[in-house]
Protein backbone atom coordinates (compact mmCIF):
# COMPACT_ATOMS: atom_id res chain seq x y z
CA UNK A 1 -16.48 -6.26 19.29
CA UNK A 2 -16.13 -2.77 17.60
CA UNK A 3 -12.19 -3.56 18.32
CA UNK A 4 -12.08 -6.67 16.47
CA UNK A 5 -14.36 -4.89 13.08
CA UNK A 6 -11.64 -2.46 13.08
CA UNK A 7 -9.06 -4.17 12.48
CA UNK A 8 -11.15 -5.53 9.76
CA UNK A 9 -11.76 -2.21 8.36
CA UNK A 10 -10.14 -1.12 5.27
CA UNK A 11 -7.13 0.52 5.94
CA UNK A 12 -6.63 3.07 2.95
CA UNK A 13 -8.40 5.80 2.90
CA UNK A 14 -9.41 7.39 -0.36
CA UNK A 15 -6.39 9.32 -1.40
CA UNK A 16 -4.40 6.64 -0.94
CA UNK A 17 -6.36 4.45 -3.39
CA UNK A 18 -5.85 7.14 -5.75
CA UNK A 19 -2.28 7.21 -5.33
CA UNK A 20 -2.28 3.64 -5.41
CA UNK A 21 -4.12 3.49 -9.02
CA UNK A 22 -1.71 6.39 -10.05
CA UNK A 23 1.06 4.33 -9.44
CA UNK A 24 -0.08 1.28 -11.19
CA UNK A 25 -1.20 2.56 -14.13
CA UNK A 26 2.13 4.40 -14.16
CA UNK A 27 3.78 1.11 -14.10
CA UNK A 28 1.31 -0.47 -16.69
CA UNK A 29 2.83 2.34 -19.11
CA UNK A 30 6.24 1.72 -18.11
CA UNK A 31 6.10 -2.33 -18.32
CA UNK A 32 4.09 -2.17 -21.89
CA UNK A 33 6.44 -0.17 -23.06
CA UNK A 34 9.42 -2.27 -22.13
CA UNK A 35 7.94 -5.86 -21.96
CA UNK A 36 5.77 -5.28 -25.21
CA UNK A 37 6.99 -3.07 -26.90
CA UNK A 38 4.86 -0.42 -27.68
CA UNK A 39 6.85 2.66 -27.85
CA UNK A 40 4.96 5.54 -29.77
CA UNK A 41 7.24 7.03 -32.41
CA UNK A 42 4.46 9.51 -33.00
CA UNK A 43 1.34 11.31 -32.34
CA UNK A 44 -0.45 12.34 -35.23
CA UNK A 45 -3.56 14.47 -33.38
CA UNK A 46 -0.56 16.54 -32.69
CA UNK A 47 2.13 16.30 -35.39
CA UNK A 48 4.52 14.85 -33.29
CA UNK A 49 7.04 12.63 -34.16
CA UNK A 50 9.71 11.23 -31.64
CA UNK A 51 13.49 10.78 -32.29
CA UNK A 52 15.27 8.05 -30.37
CA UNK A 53 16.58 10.55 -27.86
CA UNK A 54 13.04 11.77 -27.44
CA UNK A 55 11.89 8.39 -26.82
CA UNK A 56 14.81 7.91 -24.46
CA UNK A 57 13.69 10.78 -22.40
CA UNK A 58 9.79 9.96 -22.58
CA UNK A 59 11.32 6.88 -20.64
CA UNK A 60 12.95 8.82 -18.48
CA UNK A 61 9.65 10.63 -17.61
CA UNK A 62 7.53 7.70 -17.48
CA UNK A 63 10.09 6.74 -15.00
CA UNK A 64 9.92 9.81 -12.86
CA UNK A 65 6.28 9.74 -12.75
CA UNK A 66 6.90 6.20 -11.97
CA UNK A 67 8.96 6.57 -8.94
CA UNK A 68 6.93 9.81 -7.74
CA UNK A 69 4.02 7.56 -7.17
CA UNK A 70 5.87 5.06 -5.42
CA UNK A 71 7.29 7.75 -2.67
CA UNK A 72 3.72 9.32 -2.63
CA UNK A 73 2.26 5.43 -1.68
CA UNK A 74 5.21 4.79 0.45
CA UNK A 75 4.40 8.04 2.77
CA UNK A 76 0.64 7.53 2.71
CA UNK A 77 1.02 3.67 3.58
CA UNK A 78 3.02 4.59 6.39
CA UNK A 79 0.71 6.76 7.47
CA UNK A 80 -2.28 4.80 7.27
CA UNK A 81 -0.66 2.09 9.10
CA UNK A 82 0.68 3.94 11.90
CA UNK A 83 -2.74 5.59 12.15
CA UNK A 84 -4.45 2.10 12.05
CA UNK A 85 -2.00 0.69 14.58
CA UNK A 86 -3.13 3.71 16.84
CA UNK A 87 -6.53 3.20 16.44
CA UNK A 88 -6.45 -0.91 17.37
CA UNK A 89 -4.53 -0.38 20.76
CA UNK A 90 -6.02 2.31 21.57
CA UNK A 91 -9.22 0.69 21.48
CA UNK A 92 -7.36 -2.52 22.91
CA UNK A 93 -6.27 -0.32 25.98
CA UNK A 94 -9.83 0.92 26.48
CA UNK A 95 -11.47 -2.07 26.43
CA UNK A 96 -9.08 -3.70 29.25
CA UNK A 97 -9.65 -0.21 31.69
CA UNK A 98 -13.61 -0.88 30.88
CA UNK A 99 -13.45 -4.00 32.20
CA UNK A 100 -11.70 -3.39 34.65
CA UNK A 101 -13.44 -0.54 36.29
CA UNK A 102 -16.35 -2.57 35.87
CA UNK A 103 -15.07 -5.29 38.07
CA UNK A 104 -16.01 -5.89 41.46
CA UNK A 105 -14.12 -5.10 44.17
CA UNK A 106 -12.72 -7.81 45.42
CA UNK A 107 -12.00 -8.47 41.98
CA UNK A 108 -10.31 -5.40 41.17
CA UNK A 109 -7.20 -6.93 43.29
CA UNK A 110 -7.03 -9.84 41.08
CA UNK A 111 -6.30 -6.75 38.36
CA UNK A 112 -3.56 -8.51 36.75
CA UNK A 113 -5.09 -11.48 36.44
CA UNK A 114 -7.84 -10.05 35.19
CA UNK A 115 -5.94 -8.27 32.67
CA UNK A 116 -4.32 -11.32 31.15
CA UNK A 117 -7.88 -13.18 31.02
CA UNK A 118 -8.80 -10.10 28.83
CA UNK A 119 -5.57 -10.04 26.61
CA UNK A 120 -6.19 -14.13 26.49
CA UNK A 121 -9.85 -13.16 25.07
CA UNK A 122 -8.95 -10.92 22.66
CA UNK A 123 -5.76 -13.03 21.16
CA UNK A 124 -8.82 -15.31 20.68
CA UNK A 125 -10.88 -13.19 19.15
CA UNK A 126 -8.23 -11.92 16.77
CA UNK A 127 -6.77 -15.07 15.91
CA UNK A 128 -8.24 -14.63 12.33
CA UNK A 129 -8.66 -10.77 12.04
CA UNK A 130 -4.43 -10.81 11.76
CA UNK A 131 -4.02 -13.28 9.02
CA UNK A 132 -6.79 -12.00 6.96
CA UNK A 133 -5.53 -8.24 7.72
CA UNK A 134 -2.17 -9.34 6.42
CA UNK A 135 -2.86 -10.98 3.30
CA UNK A 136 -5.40 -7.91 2.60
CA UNK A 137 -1.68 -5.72 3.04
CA UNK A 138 0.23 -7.86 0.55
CA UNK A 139 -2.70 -7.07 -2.07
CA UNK A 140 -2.86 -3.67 -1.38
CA UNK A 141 0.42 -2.47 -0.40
CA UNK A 142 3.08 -5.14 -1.30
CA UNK A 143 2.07 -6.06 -4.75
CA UNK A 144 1.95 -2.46 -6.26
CA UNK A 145 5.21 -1.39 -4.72
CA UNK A 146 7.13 -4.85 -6.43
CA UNK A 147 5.22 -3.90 -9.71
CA UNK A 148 6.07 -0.43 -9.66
CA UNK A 149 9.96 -0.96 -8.26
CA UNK A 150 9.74 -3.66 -11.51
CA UNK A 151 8.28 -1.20 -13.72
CA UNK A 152 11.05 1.61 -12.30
CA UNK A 153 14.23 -0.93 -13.23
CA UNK A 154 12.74 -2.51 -16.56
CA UNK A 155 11.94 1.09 -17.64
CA UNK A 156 15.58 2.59 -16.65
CA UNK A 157 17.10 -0.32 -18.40
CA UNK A 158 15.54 -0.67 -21.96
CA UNK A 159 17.74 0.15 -25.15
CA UNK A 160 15.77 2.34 -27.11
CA UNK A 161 18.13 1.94 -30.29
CA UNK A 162 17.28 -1.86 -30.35
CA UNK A 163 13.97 -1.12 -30.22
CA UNK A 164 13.22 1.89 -32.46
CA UNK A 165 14.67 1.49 -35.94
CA UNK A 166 13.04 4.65 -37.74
């Protein structure tokens, strides 16, 4: 059964939440900035003021940052998921050998049969755990790369002269 919670288990670790909330909160700056509109011209704790090439490069940054994030997720997704994808057959292949050392032996000749009884079991049991596993991966991992890779092209292609008039 340990098998079947594992595949169950969440498959980020911690880092790659944090990347994960880097990158969409990255993308949160990038979109309100293009979709709303809210492009500081200054910042008074510090005197600043922005031109409109200053603004056109803080996009450029926000950007950067943007698409930093999104490489960082992409390498630490693929990661995770390769490491998950060890973990569940590894623990599929262990399983089938436990069972079938455990066998008698005039069972152990029926091994292959034996074998797809067991690989019949567990399709059974994990008849739900995929689904569920895959929708939890379009949350996790799907949405926040589309946002960001939205963010990254709304952010590159905003006309800072029609929207700052100083």
């Amino acid at each position: 059964m340990e098998h079947i919670t594992n595949q169950l288990r969440d498959p980020l670790n911690e880092t790659t939440r944090k990347v994960r909330r880097n990158l969409l909160a990255a993308s949160l700056v990038g979109l309100v900035t293009t979709k709303v509109g809210l492009i500081p011209t200054q910042i008074t704790a510090f005197g600043i003021a922005f031109s409109t090439s200053n603004l056109e490069e803080l996009m450029l940054l926000i950007t950067a940052i943007t698409v930093f994030y999104l490489v960082s997720f992409s390498i630490y997704i693929a990661s995770e998921l390769q490491g998950w994808s060890l973990l569940t057959k590894s623990k599929h292949l262990d399983l089938v050998f436990e069972r079938a050392t455990q066998a008698a032996p005039s069972v152990k000749k029926l091994y292959g049969e034996q074998v797809a009884g067991i690989q019949l079991d567990l399709m059974k049991r994990n008849k739900l755990t995929k689904p569920i596993f895959i929708c939890r991966l379009v949350v996790e991992v799907l949405l926040p790369i589309l946002i960001s890779a939205y963010s990254i092209t709304q952010t590159l292609s905003i006309d800072i002269v029609a929207l700052y008039m100083p």
